[in-house]
PDB file of N, CA and C in Angstrom:
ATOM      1  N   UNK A   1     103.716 130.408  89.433  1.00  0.00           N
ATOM      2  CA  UNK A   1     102.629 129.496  89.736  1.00  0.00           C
ATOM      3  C   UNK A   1     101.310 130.222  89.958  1.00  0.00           C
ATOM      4  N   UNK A   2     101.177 131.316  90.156  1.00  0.00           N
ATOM      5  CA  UNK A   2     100.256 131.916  90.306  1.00  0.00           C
ATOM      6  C   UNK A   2      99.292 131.982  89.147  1.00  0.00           C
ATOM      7  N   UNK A   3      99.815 132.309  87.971  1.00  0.00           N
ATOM      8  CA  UNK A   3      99.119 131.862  86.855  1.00  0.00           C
ATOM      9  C   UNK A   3      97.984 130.635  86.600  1.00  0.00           C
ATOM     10  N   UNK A   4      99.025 129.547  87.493  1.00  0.00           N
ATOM     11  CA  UNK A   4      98.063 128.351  87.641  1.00  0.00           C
ATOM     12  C   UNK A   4      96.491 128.809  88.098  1.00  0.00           C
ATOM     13  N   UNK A   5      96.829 129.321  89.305  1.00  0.00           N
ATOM     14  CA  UNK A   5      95.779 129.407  89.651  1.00  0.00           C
ATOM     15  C   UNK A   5      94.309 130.461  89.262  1.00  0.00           C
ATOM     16  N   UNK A   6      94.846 131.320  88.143  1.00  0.00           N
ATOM     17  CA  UNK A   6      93.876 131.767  87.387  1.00  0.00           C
ATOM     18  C   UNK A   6      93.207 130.367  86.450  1.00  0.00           C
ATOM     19  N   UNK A   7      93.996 129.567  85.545  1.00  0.00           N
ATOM     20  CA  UNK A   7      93.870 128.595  84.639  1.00  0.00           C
ATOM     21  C   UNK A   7      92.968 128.178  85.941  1.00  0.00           C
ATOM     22  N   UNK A   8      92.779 127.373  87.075  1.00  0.00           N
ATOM     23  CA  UNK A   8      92.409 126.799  87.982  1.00  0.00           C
ATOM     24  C   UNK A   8      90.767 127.876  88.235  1.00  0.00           C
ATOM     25  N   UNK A   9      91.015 128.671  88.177  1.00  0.00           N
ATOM     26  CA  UNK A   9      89.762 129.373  88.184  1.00  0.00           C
ATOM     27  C   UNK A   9      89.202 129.419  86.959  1.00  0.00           C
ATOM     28  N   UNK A  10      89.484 129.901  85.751  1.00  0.00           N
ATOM     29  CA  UNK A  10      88.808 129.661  84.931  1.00  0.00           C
ATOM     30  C   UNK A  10      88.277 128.552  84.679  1.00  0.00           C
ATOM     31  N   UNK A  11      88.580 127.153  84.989  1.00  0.00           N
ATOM     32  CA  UNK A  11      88.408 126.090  84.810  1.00  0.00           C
ATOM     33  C   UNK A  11      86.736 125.655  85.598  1.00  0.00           C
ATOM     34  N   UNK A  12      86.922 126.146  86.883  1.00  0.00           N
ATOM     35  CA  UNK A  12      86.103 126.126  87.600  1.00  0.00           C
ATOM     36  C   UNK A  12      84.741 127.070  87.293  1.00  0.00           C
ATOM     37  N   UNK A  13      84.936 128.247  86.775  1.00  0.00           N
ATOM     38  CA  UNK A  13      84.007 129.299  86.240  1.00  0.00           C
ATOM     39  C   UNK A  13      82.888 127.939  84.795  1.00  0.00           C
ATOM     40  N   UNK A  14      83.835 127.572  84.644  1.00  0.00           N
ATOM     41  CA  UNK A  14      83.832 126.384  83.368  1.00  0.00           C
ATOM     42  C   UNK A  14      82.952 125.349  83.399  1.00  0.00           C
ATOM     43  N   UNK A  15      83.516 124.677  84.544  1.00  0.00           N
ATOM     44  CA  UNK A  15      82.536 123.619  85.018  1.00  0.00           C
ATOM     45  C   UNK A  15      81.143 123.937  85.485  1.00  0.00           C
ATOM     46  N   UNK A  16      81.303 125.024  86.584  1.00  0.00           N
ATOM     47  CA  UNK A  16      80.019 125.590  87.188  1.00  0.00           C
ATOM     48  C   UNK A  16      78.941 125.841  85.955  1.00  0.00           C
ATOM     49  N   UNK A  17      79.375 126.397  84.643  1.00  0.00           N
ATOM     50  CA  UNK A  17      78.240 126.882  84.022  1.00  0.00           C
ATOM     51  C   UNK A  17      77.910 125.900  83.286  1.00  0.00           C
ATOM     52  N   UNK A  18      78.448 124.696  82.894  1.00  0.00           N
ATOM     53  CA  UNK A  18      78.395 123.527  82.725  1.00  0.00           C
ATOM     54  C   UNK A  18      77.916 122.702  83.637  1.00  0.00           C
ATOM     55  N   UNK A  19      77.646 122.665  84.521  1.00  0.00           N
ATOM     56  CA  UNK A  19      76.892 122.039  85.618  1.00  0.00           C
ATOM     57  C   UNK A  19      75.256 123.175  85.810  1.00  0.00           C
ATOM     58  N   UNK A  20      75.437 124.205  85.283  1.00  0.00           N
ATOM     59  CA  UNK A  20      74.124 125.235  85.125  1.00  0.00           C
ATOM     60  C   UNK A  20      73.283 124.973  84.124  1.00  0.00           C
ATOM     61  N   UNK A  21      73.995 124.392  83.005  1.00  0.00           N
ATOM     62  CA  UNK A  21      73.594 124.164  81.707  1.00  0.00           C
ATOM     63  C   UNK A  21      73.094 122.419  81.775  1.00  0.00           C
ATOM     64  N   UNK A  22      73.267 121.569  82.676  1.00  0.00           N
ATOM     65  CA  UNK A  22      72.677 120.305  82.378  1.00  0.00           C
ATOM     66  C   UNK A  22      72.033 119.648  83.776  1.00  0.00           C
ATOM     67  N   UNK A  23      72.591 120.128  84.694  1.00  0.00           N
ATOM     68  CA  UNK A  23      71.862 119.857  85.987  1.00  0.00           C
ATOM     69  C   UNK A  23      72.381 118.370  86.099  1.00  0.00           C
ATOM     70  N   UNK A  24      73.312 117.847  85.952  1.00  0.00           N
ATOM     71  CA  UNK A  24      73.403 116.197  85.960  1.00  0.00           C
ATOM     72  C   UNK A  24      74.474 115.499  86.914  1.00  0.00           C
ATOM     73  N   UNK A  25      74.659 116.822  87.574  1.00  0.00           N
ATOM     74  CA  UNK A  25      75.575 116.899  88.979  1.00  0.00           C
ATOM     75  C   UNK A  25      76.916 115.766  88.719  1.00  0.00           C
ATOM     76  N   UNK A  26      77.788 116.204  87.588  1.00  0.00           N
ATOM     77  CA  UNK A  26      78.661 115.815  87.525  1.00  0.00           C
ATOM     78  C   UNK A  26      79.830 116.573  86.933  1.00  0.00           C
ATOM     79  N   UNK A  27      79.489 117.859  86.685  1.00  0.00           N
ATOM     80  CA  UNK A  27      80.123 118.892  86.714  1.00  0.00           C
ATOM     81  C   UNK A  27      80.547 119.371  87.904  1.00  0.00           C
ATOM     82  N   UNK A  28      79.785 119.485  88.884  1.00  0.00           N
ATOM     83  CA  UNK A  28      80.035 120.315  89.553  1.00  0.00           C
ATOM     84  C   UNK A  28      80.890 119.339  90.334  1.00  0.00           C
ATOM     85  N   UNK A  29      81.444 118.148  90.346  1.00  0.00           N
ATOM     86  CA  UNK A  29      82.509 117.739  91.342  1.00  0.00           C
ATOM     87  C   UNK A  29      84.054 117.922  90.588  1.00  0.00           C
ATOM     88  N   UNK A  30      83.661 117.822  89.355  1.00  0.00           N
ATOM     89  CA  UNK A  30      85.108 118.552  88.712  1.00  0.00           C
ATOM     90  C   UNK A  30      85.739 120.399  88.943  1.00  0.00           C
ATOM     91  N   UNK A  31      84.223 120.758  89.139  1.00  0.00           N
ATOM     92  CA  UNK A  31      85.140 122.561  89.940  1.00  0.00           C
ATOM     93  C   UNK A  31      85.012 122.418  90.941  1.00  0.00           C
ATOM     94  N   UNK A  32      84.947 121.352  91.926  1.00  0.00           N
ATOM     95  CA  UNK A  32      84.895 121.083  93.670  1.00  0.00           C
ATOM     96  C   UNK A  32      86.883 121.039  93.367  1.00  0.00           C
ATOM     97  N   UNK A  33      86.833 119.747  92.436  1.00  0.00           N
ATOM     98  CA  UNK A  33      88.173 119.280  92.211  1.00  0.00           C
ATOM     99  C   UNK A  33      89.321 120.399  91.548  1.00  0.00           C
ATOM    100  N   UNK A  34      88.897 121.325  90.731  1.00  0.00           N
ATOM    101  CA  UNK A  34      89.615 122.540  90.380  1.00  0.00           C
ATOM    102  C   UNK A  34      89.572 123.792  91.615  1.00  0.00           C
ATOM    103  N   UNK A  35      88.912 124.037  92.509  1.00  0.00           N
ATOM    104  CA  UNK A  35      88.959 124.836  93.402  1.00  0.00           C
ATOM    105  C   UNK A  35      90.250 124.267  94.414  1.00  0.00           C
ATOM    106  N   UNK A  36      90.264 123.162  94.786  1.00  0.00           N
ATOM    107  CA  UNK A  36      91.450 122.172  95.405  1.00  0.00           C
ATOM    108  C   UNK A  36      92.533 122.631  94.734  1.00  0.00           C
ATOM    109  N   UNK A  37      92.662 122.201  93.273  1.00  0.00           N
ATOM    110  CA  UNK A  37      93.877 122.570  92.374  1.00  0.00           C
ATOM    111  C   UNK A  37      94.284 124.319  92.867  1.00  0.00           C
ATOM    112  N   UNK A  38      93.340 124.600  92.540  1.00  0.00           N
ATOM    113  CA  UNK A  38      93.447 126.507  92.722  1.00  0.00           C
ATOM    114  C   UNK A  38      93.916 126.830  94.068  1.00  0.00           C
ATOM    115  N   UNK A  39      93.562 126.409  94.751  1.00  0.00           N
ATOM    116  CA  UNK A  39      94.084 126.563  96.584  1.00  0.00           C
ATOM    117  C   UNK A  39      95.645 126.360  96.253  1.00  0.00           C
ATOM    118  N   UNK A  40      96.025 124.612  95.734  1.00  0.00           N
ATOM    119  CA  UNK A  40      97.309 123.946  95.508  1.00  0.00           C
ATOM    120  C   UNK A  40      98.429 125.212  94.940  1.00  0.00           C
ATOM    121  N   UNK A  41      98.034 125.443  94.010  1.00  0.00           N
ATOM    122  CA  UNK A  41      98.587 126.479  93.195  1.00  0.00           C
ATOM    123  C   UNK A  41      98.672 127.987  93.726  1.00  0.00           C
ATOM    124  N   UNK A  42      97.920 128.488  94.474  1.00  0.00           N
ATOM    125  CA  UNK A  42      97.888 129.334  95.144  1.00  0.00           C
ATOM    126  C   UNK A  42      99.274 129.345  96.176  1.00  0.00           C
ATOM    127  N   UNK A  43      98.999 128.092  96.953  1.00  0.00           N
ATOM    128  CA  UNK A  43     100.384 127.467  97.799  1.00  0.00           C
ATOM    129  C   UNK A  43     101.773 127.400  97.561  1.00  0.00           C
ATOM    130  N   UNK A  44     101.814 127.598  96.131  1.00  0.00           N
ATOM    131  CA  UNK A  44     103.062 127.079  95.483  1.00  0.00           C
ATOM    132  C   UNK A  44     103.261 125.716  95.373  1.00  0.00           C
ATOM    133  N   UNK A  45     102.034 124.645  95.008  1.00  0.00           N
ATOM    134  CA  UNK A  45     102.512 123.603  94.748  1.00  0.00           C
ATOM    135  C   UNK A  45     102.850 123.178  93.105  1.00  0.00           C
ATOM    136  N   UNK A  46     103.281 122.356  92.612  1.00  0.00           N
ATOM    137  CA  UNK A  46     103.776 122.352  91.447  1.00  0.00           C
ATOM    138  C   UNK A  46     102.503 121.568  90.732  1.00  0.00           C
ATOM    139  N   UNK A  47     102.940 122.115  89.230  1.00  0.00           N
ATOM    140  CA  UNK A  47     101.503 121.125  88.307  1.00  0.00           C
ATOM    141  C   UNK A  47     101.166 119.784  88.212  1.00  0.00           C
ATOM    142  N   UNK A  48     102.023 119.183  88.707  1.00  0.00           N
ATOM    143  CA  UNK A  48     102.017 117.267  88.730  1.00  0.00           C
ATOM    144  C   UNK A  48     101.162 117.236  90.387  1.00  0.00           C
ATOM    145  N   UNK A  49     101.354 118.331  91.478  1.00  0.00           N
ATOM    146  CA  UNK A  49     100.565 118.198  92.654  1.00  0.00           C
ATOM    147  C   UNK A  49      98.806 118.567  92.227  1.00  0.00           C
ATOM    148  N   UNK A  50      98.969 119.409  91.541  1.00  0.00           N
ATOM    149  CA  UNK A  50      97.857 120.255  91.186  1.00  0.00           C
ATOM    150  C   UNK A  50      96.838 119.573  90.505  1.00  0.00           C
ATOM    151  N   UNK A  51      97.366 118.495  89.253  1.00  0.00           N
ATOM    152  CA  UNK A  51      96.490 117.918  88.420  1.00  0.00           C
ATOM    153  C   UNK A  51      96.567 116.406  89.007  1.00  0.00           C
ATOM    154  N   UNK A  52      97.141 116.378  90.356  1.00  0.00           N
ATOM    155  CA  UNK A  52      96.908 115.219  91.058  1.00  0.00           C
ATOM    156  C   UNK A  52      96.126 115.045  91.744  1.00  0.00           C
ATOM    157  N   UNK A  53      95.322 116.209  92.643  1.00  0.00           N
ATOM    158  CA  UNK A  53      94.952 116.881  93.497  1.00  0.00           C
ATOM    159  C   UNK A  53      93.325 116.814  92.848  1.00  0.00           C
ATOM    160  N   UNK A  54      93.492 117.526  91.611  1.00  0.00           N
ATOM    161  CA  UNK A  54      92.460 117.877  90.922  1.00  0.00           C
ATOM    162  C   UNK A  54      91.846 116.201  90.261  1.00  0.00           C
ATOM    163  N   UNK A  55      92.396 115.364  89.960  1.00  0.00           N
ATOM    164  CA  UNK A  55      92.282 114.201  89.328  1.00  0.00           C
ATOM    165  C   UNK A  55      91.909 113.467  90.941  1.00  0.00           C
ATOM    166  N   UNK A  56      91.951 113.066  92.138  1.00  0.00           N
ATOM    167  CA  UNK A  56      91.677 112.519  92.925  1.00  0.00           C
ATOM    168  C   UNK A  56      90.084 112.868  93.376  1.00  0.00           C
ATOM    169  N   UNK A  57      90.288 114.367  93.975  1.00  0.00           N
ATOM    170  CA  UNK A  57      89.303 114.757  94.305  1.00  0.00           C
ATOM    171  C   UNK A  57      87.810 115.157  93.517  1.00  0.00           C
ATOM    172  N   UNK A  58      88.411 114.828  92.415  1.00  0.00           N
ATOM    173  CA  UNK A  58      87.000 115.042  91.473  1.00  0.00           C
ATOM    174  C   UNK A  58      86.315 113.297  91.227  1.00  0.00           C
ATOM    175  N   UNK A  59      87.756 112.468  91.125  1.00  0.00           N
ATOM    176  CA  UNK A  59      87.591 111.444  90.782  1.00  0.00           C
ATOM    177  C   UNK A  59      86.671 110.716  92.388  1.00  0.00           C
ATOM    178  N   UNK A  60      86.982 111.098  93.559  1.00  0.00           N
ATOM    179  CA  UNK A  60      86.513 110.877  94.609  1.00  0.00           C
ATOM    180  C   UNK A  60      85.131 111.108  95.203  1.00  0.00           C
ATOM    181  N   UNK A  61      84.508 112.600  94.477  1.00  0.00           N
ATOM    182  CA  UNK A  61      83.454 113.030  95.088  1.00  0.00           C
ATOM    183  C   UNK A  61      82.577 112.231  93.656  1.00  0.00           C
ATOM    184  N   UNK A  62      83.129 112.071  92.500  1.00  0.00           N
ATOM    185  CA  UNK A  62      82.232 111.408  91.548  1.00  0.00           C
ATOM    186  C   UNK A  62      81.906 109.986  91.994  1.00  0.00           C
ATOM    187  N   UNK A  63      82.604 109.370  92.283  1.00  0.00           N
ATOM    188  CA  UNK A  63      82.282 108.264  92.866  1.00  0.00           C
ATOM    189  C   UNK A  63      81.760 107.916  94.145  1.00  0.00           C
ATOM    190  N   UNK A  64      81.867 108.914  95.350  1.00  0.00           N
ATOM    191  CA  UNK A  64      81.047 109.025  96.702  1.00  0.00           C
ATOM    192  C   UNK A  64      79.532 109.615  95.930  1.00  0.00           C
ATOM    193  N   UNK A  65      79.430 110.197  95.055  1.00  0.00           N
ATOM    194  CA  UNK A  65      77.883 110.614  94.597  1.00  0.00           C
ATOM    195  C   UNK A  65      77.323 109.395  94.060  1.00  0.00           C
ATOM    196  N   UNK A  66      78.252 108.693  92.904  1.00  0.00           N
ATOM    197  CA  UNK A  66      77.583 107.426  92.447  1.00  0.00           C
ATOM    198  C   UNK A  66      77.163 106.589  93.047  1.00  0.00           C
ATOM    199  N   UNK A  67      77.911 106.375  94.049  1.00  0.00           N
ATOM    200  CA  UNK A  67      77.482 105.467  95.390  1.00  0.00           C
ATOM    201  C   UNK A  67      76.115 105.276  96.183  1.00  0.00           C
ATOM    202  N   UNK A  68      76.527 106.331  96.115  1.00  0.00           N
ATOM    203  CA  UNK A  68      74.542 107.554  97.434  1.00  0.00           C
ATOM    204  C   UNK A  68      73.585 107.459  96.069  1.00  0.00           C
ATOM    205  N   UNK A  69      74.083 107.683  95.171  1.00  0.00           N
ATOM    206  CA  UNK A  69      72.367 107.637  94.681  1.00  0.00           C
ATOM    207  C   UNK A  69      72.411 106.452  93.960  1.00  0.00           C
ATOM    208  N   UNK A  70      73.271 105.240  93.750  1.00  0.00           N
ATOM    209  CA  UNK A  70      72.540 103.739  93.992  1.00  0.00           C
ATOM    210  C   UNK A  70      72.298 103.488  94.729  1.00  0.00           C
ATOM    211  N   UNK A  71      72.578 103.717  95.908  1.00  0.00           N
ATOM    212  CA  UNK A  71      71.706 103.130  96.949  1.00  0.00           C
ATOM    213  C   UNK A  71      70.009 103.419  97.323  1.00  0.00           C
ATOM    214  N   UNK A  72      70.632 104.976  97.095  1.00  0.00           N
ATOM    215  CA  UNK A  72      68.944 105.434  97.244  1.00  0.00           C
ATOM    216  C   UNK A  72      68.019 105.155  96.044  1.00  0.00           C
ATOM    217  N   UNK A  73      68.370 104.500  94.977  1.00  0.00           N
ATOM    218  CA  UNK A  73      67.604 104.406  93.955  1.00  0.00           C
ATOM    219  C   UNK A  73      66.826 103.023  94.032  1.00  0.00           C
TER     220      UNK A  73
END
């Protein structure tokens, strides 16, 4: 499992420069959500925890952002 968590870092290296490259702050909650995975995996949790983990929490902070800036808009 440890492996994972390189894939889990690269992923994140991924997003970040992709979130460098457009500024549209929706990258960067998908390597919020792969850093989670990478911890998971680090832990020894298995890939169905990992891309669950990673699928919530990205899916979560994208939608707590969408939220805040309709309102403020």
């Amino acid at each position: 499992m440890k492996f994972a968590a390189f894939v889990w870092l690269g992923l994140v290296i991924l997003f970040l420069i992709a979130e460098g490259a457009t500024v549209s702050l929706v990258s960067l909650w998908f390597a919020a959500g792969a850093v989670v995975a990478m911890f998971a995996a680090l832990l020894g949790a298995g890939a169905w925890l990992q891309t669950g983990l990673f699928l919530v929490v990205s899916g979560a902070l994208l939608l707590i952002s969408n939220l805040t800036t309709r309102q403020l808009i």
